[in-house]
C-alpha atoms as a PDB file:
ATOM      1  CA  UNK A   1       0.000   0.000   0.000  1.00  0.00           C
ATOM      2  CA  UNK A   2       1.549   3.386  -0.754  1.00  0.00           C
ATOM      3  CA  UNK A   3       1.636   6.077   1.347  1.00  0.00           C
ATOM      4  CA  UNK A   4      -0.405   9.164   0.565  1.00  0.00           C
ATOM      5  CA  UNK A   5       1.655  11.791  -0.856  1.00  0.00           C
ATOM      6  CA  UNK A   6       1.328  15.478   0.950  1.00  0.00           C
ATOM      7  CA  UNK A   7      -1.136  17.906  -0.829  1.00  0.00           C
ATOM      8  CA  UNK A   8       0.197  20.778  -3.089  1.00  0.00           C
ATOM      9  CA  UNK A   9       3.262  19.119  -3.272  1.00  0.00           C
ATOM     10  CA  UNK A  10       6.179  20.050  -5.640  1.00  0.00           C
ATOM     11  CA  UNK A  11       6.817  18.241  -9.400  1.00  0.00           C
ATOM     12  CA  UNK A  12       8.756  14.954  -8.650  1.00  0.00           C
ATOM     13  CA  UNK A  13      10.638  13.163 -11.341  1.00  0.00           C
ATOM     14  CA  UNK A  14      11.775   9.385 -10.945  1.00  0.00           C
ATOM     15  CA  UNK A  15      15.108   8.855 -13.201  1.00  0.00           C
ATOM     16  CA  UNK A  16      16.266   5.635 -13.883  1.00  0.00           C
ATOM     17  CA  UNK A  17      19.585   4.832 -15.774  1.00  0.00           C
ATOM     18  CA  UNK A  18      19.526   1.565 -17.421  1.00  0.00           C
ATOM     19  CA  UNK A  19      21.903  -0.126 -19.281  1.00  0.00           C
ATOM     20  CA  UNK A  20      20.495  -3.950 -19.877  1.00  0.00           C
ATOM     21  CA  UNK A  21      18.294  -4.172 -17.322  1.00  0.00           C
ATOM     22  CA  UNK A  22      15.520  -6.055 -19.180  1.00  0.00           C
ATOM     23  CA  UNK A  23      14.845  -8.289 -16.367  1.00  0.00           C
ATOM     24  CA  UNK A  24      13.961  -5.433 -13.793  1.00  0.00           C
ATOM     25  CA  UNK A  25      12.903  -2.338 -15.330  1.00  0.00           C
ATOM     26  CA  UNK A  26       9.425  -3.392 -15.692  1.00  0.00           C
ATOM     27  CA  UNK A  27       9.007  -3.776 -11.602  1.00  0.00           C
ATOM     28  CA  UNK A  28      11.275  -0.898 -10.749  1.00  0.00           C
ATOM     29  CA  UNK A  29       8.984   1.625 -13.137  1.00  0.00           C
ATOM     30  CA  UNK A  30       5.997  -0.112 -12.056  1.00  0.00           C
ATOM     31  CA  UNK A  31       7.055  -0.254  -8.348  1.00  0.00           C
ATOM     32  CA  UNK A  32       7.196   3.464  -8.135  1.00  0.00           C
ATOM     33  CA  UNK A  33       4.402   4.400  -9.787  1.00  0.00           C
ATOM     34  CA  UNK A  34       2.619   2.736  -7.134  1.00  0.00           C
ATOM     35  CA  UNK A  35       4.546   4.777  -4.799  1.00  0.00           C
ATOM     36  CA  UNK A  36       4.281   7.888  -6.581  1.00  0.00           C
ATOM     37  CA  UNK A  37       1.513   7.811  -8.646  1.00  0.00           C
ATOM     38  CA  UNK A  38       1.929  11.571  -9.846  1.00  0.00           C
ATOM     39  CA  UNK A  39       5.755  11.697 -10.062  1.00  0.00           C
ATOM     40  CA  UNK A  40       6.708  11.668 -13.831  1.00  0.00           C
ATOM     41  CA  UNK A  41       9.241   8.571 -14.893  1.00  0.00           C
ATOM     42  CA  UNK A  42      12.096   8.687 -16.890  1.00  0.00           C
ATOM     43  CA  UNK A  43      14.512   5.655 -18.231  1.00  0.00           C
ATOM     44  CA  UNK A  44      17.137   6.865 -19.630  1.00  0.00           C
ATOM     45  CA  UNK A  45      18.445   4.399 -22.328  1.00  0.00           C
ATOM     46  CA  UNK A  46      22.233   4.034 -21.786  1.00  0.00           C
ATOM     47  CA  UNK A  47      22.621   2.236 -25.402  1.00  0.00           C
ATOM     48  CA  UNK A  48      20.856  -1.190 -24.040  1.00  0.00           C
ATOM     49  CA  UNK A  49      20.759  -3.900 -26.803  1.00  0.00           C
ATOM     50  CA  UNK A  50      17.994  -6.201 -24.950  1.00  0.00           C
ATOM     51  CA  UNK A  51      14.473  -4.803 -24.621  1.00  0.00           C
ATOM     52  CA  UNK A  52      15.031  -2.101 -21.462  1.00  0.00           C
ATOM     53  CA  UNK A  53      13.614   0.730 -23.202  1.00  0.00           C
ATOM     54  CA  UNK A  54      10.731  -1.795 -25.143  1.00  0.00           C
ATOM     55  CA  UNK A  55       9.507  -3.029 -21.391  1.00  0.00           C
ATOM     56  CA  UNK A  56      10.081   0.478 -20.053  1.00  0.00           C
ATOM     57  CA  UNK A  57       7.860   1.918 -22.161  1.00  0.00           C
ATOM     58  CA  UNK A  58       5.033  -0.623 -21.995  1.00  0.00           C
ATOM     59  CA  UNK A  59       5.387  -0.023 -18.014  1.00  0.00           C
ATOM     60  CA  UNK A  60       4.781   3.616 -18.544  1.00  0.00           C
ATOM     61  CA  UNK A  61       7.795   4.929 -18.416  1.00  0.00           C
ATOM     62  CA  UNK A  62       9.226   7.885 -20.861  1.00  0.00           C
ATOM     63  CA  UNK A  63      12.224   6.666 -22.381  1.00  0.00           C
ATOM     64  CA  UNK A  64      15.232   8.941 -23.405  1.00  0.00           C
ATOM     65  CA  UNK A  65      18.298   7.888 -24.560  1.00  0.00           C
ATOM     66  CA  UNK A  66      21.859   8.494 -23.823  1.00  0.00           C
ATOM     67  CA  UNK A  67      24.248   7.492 -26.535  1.00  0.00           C
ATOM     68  CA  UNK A  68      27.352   8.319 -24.595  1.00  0.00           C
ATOM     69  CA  UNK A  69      28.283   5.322 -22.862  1.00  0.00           C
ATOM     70  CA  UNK A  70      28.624   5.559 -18.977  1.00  0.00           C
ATOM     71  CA  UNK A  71      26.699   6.620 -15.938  1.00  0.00           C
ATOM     72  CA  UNK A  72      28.729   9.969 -15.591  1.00  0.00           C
ATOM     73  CA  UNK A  73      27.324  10.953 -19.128  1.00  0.00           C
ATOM     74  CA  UNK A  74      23.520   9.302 -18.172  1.00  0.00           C
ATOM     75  CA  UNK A  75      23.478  11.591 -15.132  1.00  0.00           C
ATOM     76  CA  UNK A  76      24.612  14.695 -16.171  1.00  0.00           C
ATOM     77  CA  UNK A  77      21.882  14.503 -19.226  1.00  0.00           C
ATOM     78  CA  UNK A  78      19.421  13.936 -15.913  1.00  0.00           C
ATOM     79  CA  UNK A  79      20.460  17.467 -14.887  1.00  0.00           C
ATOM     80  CA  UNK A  80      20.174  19.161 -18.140  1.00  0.00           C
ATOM     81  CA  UNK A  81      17.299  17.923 -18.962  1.00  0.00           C
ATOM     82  CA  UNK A  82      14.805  16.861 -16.415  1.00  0.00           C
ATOM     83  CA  UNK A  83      12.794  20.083 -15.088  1.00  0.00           C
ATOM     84  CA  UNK A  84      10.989  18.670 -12.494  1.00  0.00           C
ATOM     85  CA  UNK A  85      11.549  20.545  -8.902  1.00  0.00           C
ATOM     86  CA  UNK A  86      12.695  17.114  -7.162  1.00  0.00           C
ATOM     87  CA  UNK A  87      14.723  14.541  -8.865  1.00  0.00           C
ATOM     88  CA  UNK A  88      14.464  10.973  -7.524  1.00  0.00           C
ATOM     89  CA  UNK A  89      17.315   8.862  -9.232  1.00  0.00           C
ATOM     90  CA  UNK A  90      17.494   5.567  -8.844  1.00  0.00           C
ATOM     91  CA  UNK A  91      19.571   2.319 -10.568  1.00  0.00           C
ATOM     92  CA  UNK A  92      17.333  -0.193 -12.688  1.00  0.00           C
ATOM     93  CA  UNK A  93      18.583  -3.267 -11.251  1.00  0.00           C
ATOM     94  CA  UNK A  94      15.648  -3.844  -8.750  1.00  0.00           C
ATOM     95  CA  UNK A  95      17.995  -3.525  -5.713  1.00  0.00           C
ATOM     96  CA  UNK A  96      16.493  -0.672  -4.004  1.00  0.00           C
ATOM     97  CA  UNK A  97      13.537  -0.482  -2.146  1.00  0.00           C
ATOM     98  CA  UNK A  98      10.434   1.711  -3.967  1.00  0.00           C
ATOM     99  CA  UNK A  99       8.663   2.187  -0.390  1.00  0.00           C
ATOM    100  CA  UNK A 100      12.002   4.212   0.931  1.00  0.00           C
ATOM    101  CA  UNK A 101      11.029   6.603  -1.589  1.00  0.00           C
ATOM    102  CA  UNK A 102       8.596   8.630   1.377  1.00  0.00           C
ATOM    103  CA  UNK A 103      11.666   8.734   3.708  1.00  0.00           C
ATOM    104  CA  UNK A 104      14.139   9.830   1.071  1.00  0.00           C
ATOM    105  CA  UNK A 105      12.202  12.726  -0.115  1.00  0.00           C
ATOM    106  CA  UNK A 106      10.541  13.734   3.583  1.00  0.00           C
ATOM    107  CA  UNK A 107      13.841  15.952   4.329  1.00  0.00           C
ATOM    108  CA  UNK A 108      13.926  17.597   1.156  1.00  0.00           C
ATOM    109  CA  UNK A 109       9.947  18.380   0.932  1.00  0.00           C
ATOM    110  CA  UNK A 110      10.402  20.198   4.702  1.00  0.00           C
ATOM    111  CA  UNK A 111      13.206  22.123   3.521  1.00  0.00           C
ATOM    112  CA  UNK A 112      15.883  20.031   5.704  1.00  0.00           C
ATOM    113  CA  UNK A 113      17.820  19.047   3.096  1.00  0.00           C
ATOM    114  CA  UNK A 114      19.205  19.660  -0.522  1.00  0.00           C
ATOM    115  CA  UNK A 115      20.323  15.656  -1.486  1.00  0.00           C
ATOM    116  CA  UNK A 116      19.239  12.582   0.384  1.00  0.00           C
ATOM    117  CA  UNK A 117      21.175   9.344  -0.149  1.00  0.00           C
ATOM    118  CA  UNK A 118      19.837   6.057   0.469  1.00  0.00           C
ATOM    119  CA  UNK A 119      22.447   4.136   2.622  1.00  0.00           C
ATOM    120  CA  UNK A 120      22.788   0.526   2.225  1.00  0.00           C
ATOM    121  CA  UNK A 121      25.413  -0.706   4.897  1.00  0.00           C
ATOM    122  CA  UNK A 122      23.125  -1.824   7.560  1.00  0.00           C
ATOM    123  CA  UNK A 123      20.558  -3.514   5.708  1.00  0.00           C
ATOM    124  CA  UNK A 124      21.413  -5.909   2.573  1.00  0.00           C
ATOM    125  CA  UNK A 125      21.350  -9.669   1.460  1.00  0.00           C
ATOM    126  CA  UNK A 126      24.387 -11.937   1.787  1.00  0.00           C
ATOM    127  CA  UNK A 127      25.309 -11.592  -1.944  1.00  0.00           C
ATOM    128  CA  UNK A 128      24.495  -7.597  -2.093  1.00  0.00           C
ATOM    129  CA  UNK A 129      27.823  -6.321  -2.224  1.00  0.00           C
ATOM    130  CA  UNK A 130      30.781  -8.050  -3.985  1.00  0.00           C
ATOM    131  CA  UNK A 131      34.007  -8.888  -1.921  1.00  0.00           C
ATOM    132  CA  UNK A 132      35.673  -5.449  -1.168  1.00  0.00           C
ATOM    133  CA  UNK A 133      32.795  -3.486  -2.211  1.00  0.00           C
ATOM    134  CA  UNK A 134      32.025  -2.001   1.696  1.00  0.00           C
ATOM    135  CA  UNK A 135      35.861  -2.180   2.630  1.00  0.00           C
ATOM    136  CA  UNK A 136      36.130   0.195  -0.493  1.00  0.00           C
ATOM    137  CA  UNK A 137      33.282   1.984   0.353  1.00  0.00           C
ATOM    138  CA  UNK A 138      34.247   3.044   3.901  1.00  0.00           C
ATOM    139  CA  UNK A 139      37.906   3.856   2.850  1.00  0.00           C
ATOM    140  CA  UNK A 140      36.529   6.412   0.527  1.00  0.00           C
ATOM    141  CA  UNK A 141      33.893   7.549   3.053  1.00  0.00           C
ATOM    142  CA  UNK A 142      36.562   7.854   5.736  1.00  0.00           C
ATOM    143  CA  UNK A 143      38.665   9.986   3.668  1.00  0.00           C
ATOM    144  CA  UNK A 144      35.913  12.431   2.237  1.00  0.00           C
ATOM    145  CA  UNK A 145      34.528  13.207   6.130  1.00  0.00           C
ATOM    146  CA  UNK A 146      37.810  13.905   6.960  1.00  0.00           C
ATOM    147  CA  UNK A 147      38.268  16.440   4.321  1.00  0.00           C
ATOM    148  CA  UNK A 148      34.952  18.044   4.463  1.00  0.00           C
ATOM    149  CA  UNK A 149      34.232  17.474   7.928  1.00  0.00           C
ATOM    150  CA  UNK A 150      30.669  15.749   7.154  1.00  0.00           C
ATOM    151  CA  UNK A 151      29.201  12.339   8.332  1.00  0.00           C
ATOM    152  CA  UNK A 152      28.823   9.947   5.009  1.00  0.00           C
ATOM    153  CA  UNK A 153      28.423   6.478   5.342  1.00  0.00           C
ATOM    154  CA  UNK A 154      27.612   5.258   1.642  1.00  0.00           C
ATOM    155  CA  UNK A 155      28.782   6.921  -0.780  1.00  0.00           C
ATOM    156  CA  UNK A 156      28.445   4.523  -3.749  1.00  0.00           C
ATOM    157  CA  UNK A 157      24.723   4.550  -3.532  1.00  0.00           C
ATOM    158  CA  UNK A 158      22.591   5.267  -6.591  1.00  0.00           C
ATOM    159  CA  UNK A 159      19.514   5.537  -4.948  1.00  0.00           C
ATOM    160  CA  UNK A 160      19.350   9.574  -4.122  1.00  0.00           C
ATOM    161  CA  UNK A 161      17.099  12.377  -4.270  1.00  0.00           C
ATOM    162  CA  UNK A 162      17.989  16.009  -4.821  1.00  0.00           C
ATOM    163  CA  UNK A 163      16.026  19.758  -5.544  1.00  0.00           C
ATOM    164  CA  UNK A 164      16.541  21.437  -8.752  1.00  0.00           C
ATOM    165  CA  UNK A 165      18.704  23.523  -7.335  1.00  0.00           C
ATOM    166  CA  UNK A 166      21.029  21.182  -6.076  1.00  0.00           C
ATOM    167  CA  UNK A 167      21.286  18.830  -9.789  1.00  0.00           C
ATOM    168  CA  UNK A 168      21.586  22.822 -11.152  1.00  0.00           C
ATOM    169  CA  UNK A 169      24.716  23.581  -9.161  1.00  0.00           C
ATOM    170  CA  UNK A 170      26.515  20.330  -9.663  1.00  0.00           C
ATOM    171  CA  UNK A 171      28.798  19.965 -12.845  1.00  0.00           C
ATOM    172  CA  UNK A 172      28.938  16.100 -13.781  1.00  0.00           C
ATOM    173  CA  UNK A 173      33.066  15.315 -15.270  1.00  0.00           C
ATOM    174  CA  UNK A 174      32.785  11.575 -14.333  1.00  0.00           C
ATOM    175  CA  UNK A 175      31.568   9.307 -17.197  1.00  0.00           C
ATOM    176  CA  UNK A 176      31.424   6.323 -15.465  1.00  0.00           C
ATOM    177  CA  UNK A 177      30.297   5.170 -11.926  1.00  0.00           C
ATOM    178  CA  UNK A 178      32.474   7.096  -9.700  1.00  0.00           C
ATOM    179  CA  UNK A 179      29.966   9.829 -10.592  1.00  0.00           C
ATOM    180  CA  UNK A 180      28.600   9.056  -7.447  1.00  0.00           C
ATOM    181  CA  UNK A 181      31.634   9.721  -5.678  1.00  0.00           C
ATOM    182  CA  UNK A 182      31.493  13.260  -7.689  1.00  0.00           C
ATOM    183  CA  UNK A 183      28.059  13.991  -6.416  1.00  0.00           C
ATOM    184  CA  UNK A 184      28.917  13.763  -2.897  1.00  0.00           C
ATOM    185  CA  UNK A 185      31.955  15.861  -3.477  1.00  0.00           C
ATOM    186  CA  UNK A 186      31.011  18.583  -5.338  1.00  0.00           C
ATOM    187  CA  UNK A 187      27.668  18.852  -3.142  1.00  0.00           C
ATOM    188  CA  UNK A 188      29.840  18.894  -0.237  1.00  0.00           C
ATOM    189  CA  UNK A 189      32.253  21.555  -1.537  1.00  0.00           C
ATOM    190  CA  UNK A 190      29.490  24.268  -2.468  1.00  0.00           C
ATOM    191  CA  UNK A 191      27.799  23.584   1.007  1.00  0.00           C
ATOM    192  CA  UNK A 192      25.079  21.956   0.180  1.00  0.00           C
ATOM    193  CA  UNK A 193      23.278  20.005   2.702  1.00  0.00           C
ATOM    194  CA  UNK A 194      23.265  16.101   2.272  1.00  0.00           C
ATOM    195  CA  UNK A 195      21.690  13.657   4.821  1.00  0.00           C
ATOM    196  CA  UNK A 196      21.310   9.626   4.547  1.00  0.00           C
ATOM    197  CA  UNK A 197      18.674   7.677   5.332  1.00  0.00           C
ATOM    198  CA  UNK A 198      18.882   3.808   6.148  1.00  0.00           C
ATOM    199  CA  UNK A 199      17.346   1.546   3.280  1.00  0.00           C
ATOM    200  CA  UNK A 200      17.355  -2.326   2.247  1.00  0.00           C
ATOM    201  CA  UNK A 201      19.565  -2.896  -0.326  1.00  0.00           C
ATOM    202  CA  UNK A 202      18.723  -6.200  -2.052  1.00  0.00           C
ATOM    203  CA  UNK A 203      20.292  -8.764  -4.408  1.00  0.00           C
ATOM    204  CA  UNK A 204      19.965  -8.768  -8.098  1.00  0.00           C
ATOM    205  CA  UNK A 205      17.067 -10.996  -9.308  1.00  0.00           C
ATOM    206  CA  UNK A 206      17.817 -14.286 -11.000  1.00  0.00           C
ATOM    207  CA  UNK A 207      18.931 -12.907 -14.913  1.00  0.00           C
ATOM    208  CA  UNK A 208      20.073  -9.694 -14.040  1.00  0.00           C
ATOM    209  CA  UNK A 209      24.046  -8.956 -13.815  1.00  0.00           C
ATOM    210  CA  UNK A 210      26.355  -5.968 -12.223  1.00  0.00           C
ATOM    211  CA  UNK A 211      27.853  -3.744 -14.901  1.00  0.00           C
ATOM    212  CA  UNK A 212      30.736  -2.740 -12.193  1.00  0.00           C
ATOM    213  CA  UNK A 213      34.367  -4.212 -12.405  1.00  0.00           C
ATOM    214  CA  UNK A 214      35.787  -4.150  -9.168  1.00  0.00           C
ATOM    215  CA  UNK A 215      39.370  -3.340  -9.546  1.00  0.00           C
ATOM    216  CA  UNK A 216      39.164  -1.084 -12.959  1.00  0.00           C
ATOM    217  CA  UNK A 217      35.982   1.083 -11.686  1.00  0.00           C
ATOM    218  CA  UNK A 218      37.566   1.231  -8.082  1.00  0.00           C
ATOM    219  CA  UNK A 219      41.035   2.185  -9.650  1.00  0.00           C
ATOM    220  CA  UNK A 220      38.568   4.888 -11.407  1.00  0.00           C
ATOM    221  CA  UNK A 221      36.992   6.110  -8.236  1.00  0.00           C
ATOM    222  CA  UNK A 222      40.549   6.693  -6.401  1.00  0.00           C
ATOM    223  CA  UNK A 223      41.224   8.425  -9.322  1.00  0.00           C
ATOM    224  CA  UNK A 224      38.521  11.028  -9.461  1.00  0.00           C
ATOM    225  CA  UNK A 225      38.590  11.514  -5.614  1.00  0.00           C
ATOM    226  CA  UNK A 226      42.310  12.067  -5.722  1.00  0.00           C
ATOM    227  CA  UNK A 227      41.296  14.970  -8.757  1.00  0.00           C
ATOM    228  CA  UNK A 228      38.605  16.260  -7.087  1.00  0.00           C
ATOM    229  CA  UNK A 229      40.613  16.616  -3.615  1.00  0.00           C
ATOM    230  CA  UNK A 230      43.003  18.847  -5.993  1.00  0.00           C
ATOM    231  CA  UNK A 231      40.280  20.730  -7.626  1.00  0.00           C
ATOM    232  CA  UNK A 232      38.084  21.323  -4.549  1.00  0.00           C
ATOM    233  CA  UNK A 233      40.204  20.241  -1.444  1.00  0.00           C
ATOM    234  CA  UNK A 234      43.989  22.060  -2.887  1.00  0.00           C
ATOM    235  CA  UNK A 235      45.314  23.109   0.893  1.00  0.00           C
ATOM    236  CA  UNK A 236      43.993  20.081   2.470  1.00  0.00           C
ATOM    237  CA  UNK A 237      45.549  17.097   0.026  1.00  0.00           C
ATOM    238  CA  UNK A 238      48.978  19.259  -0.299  1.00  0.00           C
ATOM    239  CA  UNK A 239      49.508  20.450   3.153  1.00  0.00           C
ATOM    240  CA  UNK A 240      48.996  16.889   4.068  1.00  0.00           C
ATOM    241  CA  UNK A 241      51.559  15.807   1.341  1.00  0.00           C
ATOM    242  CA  UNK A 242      53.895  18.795   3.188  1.00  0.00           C
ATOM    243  CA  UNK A 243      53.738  16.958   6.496  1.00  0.00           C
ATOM    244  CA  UNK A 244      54.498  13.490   5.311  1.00  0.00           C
ATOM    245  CA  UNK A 245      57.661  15.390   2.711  1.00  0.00           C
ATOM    246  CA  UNK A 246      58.780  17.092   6.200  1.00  0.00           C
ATOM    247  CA  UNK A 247      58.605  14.316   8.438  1.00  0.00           C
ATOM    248  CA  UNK A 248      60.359  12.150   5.809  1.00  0.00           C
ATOM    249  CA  UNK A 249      62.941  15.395   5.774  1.00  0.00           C
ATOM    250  CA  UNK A 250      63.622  15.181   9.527  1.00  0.00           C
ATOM    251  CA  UNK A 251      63.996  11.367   9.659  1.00  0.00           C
ATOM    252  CA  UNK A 252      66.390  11.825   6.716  1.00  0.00           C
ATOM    253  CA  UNK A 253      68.182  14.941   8.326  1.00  0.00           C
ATOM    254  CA  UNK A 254      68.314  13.569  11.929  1.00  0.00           C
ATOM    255  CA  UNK A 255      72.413  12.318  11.593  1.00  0.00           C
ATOM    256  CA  UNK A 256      73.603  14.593   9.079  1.00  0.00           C
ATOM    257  CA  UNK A 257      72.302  17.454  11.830  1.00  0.00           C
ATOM    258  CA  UNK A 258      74.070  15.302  14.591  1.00  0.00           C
ATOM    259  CA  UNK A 259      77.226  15.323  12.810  1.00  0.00           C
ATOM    260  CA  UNK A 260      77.966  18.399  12.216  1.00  0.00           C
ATOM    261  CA  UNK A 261      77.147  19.407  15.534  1.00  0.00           C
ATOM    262  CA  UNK A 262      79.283  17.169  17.012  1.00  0.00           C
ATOM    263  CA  UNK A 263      82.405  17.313  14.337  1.00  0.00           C
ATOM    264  CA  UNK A 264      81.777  19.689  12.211  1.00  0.00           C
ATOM    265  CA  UNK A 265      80.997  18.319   9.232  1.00  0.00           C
ATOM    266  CA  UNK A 266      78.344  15.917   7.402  1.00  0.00           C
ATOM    267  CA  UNK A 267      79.724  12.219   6.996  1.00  0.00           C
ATOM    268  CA  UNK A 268      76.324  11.266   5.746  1.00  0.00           C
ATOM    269  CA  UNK A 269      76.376  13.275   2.646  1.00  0.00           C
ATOM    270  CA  UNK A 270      73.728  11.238   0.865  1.00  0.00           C
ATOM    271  CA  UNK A 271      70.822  11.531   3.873  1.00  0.00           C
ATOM    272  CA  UNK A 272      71.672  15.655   3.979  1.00  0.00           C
ATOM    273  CA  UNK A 273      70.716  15.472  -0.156  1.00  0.00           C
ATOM    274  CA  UNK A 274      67.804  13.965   0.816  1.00  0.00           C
ATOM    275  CA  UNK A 275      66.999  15.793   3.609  1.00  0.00           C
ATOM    276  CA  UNK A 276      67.411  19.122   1.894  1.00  0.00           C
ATOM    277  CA  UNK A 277      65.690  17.812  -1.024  1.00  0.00           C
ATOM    278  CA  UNK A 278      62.872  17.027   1.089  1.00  0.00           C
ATOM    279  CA  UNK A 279      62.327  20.132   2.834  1.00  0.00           C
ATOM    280  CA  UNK A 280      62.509  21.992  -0.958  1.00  0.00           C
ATOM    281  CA  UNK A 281      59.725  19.927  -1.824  1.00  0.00           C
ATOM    282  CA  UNK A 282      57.706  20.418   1.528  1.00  0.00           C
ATOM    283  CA  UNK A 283      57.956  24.346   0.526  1.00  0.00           C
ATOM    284  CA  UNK A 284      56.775  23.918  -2.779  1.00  0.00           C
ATOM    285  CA  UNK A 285      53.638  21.667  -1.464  1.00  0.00           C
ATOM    286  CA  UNK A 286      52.699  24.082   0.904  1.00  0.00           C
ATOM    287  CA  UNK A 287      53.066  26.764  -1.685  1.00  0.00           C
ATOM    288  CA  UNK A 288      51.444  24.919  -4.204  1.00  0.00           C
ATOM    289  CA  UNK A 289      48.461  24.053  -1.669  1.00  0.00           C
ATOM    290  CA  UNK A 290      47.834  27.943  -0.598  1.00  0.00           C
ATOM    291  CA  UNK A 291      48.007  28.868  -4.455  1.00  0.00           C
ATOM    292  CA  UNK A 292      45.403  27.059  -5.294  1.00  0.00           C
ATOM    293  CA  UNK A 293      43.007  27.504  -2.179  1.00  0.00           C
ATOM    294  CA  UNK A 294      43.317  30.651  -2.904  1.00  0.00           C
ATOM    295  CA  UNK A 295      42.052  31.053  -6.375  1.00  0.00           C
ATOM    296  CA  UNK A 296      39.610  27.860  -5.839  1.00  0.00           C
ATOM    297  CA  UNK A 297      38.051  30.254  -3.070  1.00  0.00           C
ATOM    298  CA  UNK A 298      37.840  33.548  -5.506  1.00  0.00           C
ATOM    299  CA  UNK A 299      36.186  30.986  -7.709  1.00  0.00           C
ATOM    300  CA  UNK A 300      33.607  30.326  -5.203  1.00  0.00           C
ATOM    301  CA  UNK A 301      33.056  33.491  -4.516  1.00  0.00           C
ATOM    302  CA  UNK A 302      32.084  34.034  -8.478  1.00  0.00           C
ATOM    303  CA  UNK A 303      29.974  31.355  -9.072  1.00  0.00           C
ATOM    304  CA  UNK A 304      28.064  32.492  -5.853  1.00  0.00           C
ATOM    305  CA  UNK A 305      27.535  35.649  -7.129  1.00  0.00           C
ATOM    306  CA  UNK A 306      26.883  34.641 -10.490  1.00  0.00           C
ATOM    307  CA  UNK A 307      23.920  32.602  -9.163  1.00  0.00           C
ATOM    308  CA  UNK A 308      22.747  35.520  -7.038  1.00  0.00           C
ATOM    309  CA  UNK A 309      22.300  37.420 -10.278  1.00  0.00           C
ATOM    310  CA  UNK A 310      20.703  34.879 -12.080  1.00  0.00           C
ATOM    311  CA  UNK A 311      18.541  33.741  -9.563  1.00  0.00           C
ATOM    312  CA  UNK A 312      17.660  37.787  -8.926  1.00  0.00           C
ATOM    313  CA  UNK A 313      17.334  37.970 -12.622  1.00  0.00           C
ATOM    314  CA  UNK A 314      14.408  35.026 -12.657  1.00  0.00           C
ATOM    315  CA  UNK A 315      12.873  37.069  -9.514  1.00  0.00           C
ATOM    316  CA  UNK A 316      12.816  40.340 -11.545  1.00  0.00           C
END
């Protein structure tokens, strides 16, 4: 039984990226529409060569396709082109639970929140997750809330929920599926406000099949954390590369110092290269790191005012 959905309520738009999900789609669309009855539903059509977009659209769905292959490229045609006032994305695999749907979009009707993300860590089947897939998950979590000082706990979810203002503000670079990792991130960094709610997370029905390599696509989401940390996170990542370079300079320094204190001159020639080597490098990190804070700040500062005017402009 759904739950009612609260009168005079803003547009809601269910997006669905699929790519060969012929076995699920049907449910999933059908599953929130029973949910949602007035929320609009979108598959987006990630090049699938089974019938996807035939079952999607007998299911009621509106299907638009994505020729660029990857999620990164599926989701940032969401944001350009879906104009509903709350987008509802969610993966086509039938993993998710519809019914969540209420709970995922309470914080963002009241105001509370700009994205909700469905966490999945505390309830999901034995054969949910593939081996490493939460050890990954809560390295990459454990670094980000260190760096932005926030509480994530799942940041690999696909099941999320955002305003238009939010999808608006963030620009999608990934093409692949560390675009989640990117969402987080880049909501994060323009102080957005993202909360998690607990939801089942189930396994794949009998058919169906994961589209995610483990060690390529988590090689890939390293990567685009380590480039976003330098885009959005500059002082952080290289003053913390400056204190590893200068401890390493005053472990390698340590004797030479000794040395010449005690007889004048450096025995350990090799160590006081690498010592002063070290401490050339912790300069230019540090440098390096307040460089680009700096301008990554002034940046900021523009696109807030840039919004301002446009969002003054609308008013007007």
């Amino acid at each position: 039984m759904s739950n009612p959905e609260p009168s005079s309520s803003p547009s809601i738009a269910i997006t669905i990226p699929c790519y060969q999900e012929e076995h699920t789609i049907a449910q999933v669309v059908a599953d929130f529409k029973a949910q949602l009855p007035s929320a609009a539903i979108y598959v987006f059509d990630n090049n699938c060569t089974d019938r996807t977009a035939e079952f999607a659209r007998a299911a009621g769905a509106t299907v638009i396709r994505e020729k660029r292959q990857g999620k990164g490229h599926v989701v940032s045609t969401i944001f350009e082109v879906i104009r509903e006032d709350i987008l509802v994305m969610v993966d086509g695999d039938g993993t998710y639970d519809a019914t969540a749907v209420h709970r995922l979009l309470a914080p963002i009707l009241q105001g509370d929140a700009d994205m909700m993300v469905a966490a999945r860590l505390e309830q999901y089947g034995d054969k949910a997750f593939r081996k490493f897939h939460v050890a990954g998950n809560q390295l990459v979590c454990w670094i980000i809330n260190r760096m932005f000082h926030a509480n994530i706990s799942d940041i690999f979810s696909g099941y999320r929920a955002f305003t238009r203002d939010c999808a608006q503000l963030i620009p999608i670079t990934s093409h692949g599926f560390d675009v989640e990792t990117e969402l987080t991130m880049q909501s994060l960094y323009r102080g957005m406000v993202v909360k998690e709610i607990e939801a089942p997370y189930g396994e794949r029905p009998a058919g169906s099949f994961s589209k995610l390599r483990t060690l390529p696509d988590g090689l890939r989401v390293l990567l685009r954390l380590f480039l976003l940390l330098r885009s959005y996170k500059p002082l952080t990542l290289f003053g913390s590369v400056a204190i590893l370079l200068f401890l390493g300079t005053v472990a390698a320094g340590t004797l030479p110092l000794i040395e010449l204190i005690e007889q004048h001159r450096v025995i350990s020639r090799a160590s006081a290269i690498l010592a002063i080597s070290g401490f050339m490098l912790t300069c230019l990190s540090l440098a390096l790191g307040l460089v680009l804070s700096s301008v990554n700040l002034r940046l900021l500062e523009l696109e807030r005012v840039v919004i301002k005017r446009i969002n003054g402009a609308k008013a007007d």
